[in-house]
C-alpha atoms as a PDB file:
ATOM      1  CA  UNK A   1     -15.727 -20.964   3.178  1.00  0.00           C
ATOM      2  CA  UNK A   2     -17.322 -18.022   2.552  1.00  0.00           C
ATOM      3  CA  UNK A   3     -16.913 -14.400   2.842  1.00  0.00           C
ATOM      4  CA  UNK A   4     -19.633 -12.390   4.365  1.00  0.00           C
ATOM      5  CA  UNK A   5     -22.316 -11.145   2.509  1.00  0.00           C
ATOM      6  CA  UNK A   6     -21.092  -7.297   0.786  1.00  0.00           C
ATOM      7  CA  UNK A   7     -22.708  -4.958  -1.917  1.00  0.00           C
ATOM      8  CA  UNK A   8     -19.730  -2.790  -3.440  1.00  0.00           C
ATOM      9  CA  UNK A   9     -18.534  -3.606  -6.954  1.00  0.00           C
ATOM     10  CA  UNK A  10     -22.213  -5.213  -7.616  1.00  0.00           C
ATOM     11  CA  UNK A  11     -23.143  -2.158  -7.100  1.00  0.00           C
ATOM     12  CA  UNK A  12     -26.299  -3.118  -4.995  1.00  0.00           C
ATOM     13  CA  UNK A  13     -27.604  -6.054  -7.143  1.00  0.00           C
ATOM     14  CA  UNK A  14     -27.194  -8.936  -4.902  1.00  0.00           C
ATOM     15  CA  UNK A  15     -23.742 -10.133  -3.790  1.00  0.00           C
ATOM     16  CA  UNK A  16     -20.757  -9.495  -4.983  1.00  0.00           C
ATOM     17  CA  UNK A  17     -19.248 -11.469  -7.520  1.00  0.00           C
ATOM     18  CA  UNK A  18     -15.701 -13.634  -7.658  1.00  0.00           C
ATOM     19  CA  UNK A  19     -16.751 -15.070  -4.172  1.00  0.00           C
ATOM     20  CA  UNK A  20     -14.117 -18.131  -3.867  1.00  0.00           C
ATOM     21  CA  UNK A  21     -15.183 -21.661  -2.323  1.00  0.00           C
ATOM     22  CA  UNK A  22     -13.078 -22.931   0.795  1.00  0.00           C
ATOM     23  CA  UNK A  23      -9.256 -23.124   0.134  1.00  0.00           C
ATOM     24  CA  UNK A  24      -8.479 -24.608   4.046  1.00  0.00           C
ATOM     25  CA  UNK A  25     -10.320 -27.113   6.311  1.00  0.00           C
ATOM     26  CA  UNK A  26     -13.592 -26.342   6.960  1.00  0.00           C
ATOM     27  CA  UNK A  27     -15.464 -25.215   9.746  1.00  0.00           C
ATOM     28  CA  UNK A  28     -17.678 -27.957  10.275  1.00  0.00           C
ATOM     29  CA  UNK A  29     -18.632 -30.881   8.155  1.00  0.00           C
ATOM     30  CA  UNK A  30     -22.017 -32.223   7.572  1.00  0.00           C
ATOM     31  CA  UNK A  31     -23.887 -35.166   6.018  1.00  0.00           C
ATOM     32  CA  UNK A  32     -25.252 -34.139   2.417  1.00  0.00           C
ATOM     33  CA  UNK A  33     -28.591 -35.255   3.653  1.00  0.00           C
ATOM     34  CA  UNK A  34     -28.211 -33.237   7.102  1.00  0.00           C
ATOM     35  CA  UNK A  35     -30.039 -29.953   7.327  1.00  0.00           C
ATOM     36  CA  UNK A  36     -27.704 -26.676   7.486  1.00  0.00           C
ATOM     37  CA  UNK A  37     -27.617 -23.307   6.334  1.00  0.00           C
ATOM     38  CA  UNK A  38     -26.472 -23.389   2.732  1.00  0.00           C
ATOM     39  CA  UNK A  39     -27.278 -25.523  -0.093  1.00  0.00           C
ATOM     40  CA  UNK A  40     -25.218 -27.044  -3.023  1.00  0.00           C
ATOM     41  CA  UNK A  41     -26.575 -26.551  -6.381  1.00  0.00           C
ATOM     42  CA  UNK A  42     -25.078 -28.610  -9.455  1.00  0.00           C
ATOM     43  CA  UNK A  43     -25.868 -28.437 -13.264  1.00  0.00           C
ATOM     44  CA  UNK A  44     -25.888 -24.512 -13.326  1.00  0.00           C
ATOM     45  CA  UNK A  45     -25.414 -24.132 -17.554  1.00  0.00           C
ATOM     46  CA  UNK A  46     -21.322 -23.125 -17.852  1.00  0.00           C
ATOM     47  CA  UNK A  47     -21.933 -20.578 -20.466  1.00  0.00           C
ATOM     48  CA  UNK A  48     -23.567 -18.485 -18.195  1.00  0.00           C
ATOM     49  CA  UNK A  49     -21.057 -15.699 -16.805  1.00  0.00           C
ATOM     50  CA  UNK A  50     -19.409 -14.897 -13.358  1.00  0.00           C
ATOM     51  CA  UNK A  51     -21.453 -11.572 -12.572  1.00  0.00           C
ATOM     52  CA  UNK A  52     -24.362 -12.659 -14.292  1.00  0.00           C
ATOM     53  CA  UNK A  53     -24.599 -15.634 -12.467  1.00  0.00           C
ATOM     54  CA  UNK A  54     -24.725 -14.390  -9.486  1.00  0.00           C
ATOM     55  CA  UNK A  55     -26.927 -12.006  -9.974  1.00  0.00           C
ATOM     56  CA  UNK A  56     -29.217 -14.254 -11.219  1.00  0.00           C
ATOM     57  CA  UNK A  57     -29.002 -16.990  -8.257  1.00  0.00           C
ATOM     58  CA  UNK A  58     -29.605 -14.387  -5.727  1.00  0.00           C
ATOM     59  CA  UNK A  59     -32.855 -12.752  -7.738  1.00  0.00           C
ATOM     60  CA  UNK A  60     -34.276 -16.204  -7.805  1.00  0.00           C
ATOM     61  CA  UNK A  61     -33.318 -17.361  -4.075  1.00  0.00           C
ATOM     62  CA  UNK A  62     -34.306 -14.469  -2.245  1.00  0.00           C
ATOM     63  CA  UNK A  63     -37.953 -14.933  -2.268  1.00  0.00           C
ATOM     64  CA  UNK A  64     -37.648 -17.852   0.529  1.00  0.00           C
ATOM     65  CA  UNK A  65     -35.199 -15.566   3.015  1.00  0.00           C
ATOM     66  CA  UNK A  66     -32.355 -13.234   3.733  1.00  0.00           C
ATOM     67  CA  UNK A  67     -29.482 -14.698   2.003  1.00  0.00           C
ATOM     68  CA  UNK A  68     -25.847 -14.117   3.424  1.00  0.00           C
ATOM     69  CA  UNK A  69     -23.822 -15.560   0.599  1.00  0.00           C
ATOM     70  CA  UNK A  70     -23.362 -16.696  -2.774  1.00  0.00           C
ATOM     71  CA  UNK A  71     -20.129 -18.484  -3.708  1.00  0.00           C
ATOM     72  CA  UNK A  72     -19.534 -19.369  -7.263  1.00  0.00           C
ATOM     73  CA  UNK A  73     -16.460 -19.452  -9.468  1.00  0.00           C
ATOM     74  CA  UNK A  74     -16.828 -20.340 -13.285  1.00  0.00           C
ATOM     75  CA  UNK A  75     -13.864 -19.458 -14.263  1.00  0.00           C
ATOM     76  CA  UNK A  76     -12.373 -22.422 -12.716  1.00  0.00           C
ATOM     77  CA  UNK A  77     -13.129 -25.648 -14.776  1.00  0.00           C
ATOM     78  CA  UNK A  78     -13.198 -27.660 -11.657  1.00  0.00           C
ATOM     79  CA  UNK A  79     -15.546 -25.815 -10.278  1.00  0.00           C
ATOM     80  CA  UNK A  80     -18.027 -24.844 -13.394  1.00  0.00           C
ATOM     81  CA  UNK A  81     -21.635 -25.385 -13.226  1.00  0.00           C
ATOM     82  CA  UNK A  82     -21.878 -25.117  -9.133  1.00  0.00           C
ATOM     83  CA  UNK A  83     -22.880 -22.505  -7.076  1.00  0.00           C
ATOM     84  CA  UNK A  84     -23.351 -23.058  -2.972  1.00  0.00           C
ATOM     85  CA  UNK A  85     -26.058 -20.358  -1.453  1.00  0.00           C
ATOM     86  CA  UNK A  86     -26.238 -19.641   2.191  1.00  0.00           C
ATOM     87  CA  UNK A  87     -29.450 -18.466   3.936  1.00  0.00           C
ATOM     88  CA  UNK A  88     -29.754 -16.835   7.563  1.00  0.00           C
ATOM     89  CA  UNK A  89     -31.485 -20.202   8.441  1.00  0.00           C
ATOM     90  CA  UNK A  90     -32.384 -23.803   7.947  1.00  0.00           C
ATOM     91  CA  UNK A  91     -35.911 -23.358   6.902  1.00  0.00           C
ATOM     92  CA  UNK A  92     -35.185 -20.934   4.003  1.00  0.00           C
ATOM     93  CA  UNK A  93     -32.186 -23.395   2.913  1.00  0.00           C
ATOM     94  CA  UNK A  94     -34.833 -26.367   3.008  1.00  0.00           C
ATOM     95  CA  UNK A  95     -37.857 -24.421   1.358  1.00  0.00           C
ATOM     96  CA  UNK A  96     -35.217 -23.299  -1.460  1.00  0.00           C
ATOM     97  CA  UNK A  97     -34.256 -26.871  -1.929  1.00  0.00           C
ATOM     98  CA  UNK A  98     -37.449 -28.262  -2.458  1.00  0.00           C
ATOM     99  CA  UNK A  99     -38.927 -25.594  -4.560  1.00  0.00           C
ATOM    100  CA  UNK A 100     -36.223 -25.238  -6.706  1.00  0.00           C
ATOM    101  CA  UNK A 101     -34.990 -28.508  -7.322  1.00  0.00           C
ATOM    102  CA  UNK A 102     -35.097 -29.248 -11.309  1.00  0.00           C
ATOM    103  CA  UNK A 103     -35.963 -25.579 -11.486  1.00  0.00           C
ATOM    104  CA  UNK A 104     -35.092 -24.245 -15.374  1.00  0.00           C
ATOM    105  CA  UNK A 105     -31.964 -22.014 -14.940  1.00  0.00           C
ATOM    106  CA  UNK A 106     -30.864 -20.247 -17.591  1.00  0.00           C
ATOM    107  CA  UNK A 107     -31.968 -23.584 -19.814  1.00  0.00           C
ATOM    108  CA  UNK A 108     -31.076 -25.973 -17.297  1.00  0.00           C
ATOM    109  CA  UNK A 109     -32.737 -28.067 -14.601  1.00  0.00           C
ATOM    110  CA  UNK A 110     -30.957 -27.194 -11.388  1.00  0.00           C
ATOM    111  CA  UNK A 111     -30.001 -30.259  -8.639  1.00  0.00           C
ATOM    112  CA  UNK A 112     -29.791 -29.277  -5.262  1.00  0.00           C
ATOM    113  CA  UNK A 113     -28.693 -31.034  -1.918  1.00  0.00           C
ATOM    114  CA  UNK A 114     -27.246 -29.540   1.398  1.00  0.00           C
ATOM    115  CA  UNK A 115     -23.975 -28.193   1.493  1.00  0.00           C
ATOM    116  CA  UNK A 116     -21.461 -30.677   3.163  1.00  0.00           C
ATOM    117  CA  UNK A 117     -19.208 -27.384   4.950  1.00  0.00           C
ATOM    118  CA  UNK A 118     -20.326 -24.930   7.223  1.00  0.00           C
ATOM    119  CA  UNK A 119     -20.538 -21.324   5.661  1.00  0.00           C
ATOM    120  CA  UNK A 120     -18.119 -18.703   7.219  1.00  0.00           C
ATOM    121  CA  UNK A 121     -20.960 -16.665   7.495  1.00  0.00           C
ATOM    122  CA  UNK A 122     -23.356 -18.951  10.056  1.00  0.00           C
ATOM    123  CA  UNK A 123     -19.792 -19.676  11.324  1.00  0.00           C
ATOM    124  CA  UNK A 124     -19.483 -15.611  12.213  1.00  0.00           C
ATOM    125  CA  UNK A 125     -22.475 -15.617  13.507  1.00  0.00           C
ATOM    126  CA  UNK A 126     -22.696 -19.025  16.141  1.00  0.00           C
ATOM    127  CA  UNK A 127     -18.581 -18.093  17.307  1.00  0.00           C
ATOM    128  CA  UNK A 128     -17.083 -21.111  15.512  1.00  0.00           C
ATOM    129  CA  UNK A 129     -15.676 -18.946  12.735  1.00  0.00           C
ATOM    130  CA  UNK A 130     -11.499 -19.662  12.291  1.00  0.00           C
ATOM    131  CA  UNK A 131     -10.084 -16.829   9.757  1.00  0.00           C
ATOM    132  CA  UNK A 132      -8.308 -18.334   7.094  1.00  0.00           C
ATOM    133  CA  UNK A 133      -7.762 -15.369   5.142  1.00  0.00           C
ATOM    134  CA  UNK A 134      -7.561 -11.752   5.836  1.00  0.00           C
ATOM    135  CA  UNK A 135     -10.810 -10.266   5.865  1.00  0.00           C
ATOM    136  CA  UNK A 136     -12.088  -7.518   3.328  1.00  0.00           C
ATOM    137  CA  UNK A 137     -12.347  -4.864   5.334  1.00  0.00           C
ATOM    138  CA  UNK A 138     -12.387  -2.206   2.793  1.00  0.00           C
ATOM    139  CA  UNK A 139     -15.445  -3.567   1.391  1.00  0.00           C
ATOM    140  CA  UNK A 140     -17.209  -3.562   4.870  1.00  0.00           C
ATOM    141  CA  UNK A 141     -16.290   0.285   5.591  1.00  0.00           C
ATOM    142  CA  UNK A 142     -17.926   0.823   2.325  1.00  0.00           C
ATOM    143  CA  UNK A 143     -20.949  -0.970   2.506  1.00  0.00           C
ATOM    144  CA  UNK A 144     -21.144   0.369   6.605  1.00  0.00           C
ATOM    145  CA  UNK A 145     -20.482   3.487   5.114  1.00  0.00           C
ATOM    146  CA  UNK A 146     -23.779   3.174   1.887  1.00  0.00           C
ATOM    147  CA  UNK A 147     -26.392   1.798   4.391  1.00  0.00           C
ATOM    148  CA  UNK A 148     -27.197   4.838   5.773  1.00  0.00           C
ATOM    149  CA  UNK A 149     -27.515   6.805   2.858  1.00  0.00           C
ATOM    150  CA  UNK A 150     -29.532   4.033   1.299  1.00  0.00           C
ATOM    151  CA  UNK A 151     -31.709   4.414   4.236  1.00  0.00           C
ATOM    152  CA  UNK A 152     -32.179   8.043   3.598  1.00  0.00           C
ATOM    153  CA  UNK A 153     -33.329   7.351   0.306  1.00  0.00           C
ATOM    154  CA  UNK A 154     -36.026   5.197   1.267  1.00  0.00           C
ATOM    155  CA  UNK A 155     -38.719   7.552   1.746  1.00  0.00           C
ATOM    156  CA  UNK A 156     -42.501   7.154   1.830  1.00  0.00           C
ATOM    157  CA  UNK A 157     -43.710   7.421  -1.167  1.00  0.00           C
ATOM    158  CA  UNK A 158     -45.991  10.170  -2.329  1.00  0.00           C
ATOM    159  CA  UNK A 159     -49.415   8.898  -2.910  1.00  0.00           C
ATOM    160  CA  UNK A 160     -50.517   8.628  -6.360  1.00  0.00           C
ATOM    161  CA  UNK A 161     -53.984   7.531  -7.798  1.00  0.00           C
ATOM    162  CA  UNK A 162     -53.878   3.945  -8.635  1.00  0.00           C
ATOM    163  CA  UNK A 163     -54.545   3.134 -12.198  1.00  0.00           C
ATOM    164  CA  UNK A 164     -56.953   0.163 -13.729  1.00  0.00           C
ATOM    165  CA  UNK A 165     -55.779  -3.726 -13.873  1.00  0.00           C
ATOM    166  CA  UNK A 166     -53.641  -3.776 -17.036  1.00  0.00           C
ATOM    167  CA  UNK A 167     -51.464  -6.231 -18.269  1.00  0.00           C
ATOM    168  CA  UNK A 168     -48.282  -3.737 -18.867  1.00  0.00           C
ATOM    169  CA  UNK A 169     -47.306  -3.050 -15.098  1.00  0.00           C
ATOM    170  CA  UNK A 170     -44.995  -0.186 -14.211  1.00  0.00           C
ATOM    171  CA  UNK A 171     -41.726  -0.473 -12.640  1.00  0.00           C
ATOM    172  CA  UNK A 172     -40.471   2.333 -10.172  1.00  0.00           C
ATOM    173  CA  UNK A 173     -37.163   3.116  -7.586  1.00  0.00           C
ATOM    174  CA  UNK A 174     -34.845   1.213  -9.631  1.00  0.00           C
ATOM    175  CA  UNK A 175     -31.274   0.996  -9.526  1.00  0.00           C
ATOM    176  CA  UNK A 176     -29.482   3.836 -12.236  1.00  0.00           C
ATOM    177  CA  UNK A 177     -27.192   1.486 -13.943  1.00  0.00           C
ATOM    178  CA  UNK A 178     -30.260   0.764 -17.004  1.00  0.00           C
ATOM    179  CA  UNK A 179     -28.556  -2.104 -18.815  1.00  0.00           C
ATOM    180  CA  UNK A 180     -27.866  -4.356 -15.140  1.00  0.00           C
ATOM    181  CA  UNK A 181     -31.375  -3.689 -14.008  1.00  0.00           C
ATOM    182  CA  UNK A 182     -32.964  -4.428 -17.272  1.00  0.00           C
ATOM    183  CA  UNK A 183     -31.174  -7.824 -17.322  1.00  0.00           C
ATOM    184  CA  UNK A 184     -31.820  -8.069 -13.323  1.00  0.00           C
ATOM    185  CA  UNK A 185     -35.872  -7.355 -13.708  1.00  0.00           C
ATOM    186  CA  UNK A 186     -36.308 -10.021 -16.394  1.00  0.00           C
ATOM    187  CA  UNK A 187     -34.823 -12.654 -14.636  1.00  0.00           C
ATOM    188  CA  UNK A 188     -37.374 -11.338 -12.007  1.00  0.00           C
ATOM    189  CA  UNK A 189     -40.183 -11.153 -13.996  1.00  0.00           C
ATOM    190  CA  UNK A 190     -39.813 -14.086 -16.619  1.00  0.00           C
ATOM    191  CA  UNK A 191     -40.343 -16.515 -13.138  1.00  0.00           C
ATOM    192  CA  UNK A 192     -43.773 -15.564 -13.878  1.00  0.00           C
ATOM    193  CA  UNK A 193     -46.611 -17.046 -16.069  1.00  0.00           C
ATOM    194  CA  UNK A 194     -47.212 -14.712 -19.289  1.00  0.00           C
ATOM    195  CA  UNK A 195     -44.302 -12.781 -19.129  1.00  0.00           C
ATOM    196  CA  UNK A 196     -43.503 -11.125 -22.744  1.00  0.00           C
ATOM    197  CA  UNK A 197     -40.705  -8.443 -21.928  1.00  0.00           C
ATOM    198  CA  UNK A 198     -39.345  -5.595 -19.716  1.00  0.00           C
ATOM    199  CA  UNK A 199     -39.065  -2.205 -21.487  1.00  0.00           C
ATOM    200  CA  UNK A 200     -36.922   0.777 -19.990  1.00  0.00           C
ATOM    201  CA  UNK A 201     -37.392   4.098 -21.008  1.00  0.00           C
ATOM    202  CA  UNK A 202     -35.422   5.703 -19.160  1.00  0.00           C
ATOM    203  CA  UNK A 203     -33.054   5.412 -15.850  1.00  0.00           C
ATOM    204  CA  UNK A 204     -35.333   4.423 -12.863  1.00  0.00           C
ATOM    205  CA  UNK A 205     -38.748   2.986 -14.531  1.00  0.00           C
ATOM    206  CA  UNK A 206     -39.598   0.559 -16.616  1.00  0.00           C
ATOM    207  CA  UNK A 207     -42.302  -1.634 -18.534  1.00  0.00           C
ATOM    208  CA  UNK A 208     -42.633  -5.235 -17.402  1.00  0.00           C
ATOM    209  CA  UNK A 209     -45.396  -7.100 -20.295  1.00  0.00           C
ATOM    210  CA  UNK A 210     -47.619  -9.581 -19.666  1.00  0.00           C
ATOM    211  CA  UNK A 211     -50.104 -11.354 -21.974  1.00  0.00           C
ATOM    212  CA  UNK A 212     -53.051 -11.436 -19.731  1.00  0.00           C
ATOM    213  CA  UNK A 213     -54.056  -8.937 -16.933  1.00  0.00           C
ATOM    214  CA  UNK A 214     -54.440 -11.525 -14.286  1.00  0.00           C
ATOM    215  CA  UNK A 215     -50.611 -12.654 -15.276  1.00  0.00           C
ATOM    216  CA  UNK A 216     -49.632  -9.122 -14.482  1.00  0.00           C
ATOM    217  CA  UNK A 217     -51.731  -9.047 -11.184  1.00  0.00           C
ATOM    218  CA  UNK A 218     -50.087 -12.176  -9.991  1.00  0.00           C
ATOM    219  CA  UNK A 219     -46.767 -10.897 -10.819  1.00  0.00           C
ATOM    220  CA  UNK A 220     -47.204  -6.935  -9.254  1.00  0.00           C
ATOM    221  CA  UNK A 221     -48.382  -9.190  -6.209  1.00  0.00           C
ATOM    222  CA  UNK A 222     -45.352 -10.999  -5.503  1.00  0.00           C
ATOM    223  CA  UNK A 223     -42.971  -8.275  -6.279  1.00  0.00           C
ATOM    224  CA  UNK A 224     -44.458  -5.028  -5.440  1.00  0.00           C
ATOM    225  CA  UNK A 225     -41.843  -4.401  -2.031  1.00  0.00           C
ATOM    226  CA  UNK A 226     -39.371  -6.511  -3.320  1.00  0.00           C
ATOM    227  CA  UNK A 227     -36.034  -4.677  -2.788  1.00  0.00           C
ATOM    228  CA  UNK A 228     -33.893  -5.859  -5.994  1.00  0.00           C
ATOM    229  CA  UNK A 229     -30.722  -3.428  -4.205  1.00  0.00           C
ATOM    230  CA  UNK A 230     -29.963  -2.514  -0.338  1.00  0.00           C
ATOM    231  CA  UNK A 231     -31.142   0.968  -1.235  1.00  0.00           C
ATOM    232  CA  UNK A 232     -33.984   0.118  -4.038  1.00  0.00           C
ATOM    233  CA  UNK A 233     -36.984  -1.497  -3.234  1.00  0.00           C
ATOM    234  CA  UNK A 234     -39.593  -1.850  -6.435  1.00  0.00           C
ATOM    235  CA  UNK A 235     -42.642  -0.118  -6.554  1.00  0.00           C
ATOM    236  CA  UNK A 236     -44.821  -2.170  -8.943  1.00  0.00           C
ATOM    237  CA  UNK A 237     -48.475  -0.816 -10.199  1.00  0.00           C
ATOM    238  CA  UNK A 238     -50.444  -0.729 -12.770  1.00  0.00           C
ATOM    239  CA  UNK A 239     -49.182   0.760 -15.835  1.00  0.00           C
ATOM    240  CA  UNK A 240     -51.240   4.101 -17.138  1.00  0.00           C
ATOM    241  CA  UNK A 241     -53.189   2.932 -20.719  1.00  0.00           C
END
């Protein structure tokens, strides 16, 4: 019941948004206690918007796997305050689970269980997939189509002299649109002890606060490589004092 994983109108942050849960039978159904792919989440706060959701759900879930899909459609009361993520495999759906369940989200404590349906992704990939809609394929020729040049814009860094442990770190290879990636980095960032703010000077850097050095340390650690777009992956240092 859900479409494969794309990066057009999001414009590299994550999946797209507007993904729509099943509307026929589902591929396969499953116990809510029995391991799969994707997980359910429950009590996401309603205020929060369509794009900004997902955006957010994927920032946060990334860090236990590749992630194929995010479904979620607030706009429809019925379906308000849920989300369903699905990872490549099991043991990235499980270690999201437990680590995030009761997790503050955007001022709520997230519930999470299995998913009861089988993604259309995993079904894509193990041959039990059954089209039920037709498929997007503008999208894919795009995103086939921006790969490559993302690719090319990966280069090796030049080398640069690495400056002393401060607690300002800065924030390099980012995605041009400033006021998405601002939002996108905090929601990065604020998952991390200390955190005061992000500042963006200009298109492509940016500040990210912290009260203490070691909070900053702990922070560059765990995000330092982590690639926020297909074709942006964040080069975290040391800011300059």
């Amino acid at each position: 019941f859900f479409s494969s994983l794309l990066y057009s109108k999001m414009q590299g942050y994550g999946p797209p948004p507007g993904h729509y849960p099943p509307q026929g039978p589902p591929t396969q159904h499953y116990h809510p206690d029995q391991p799969n792919h994707s997980i359910y989440i429950r009590n996401i706060n309603e205020k929060v918007g369509r794009d900004e959701l997902i955006k957010s759900l994927w920032a946060v879930f990334q860090q236990f796997g590749e992630i194929l899909d995010i479904c979620a459609r607030p706009k429809k009361q019925t379906l308000r305050g849920q989300a369903w993520v699905v990872f490549r495999d099991v043991g990235s759906a499980t270690a999201a689970m437990r680590q995030m369940q009761g997790y503050m989200f955007h001022s709520k404590a997230l519930a999470i269980t299995y998913s009861k349906q089988k993604s259309d992704a995993i079904a894509k990939l193990d041959g039990t997939y059954v089209e039920r809609r037709k498929p997007r394929e503008k999208k894919k020729r795009k995103a086939a189509q921006e790969e490559p040049a993302g690719k090319r814009r990966r280069g090796a860094p030049k080398p640069k002299a690495a400056a002393p442990p401060h607690n300002v770190l800065f924030v390099e290879n980012l995605p041009p649109d400033g006021h998405d990636t601002q939002q996108m980095l905090t929601v990065l960032f604020q998952n991390f002890a200390g955190f005061r703010e992000v500042r963006m000077p200009k298109a492509g850097v940016a500040f990210a606060e912290f009260h203490t050095v070691e909070e900053a340390g702990m922070a560059m650690t765990n995000l330092n490589g982590f690639r926020i777009s297909p074709e942006n992956e964040l080069k975290v240092s040391y800011a300059k004092k």
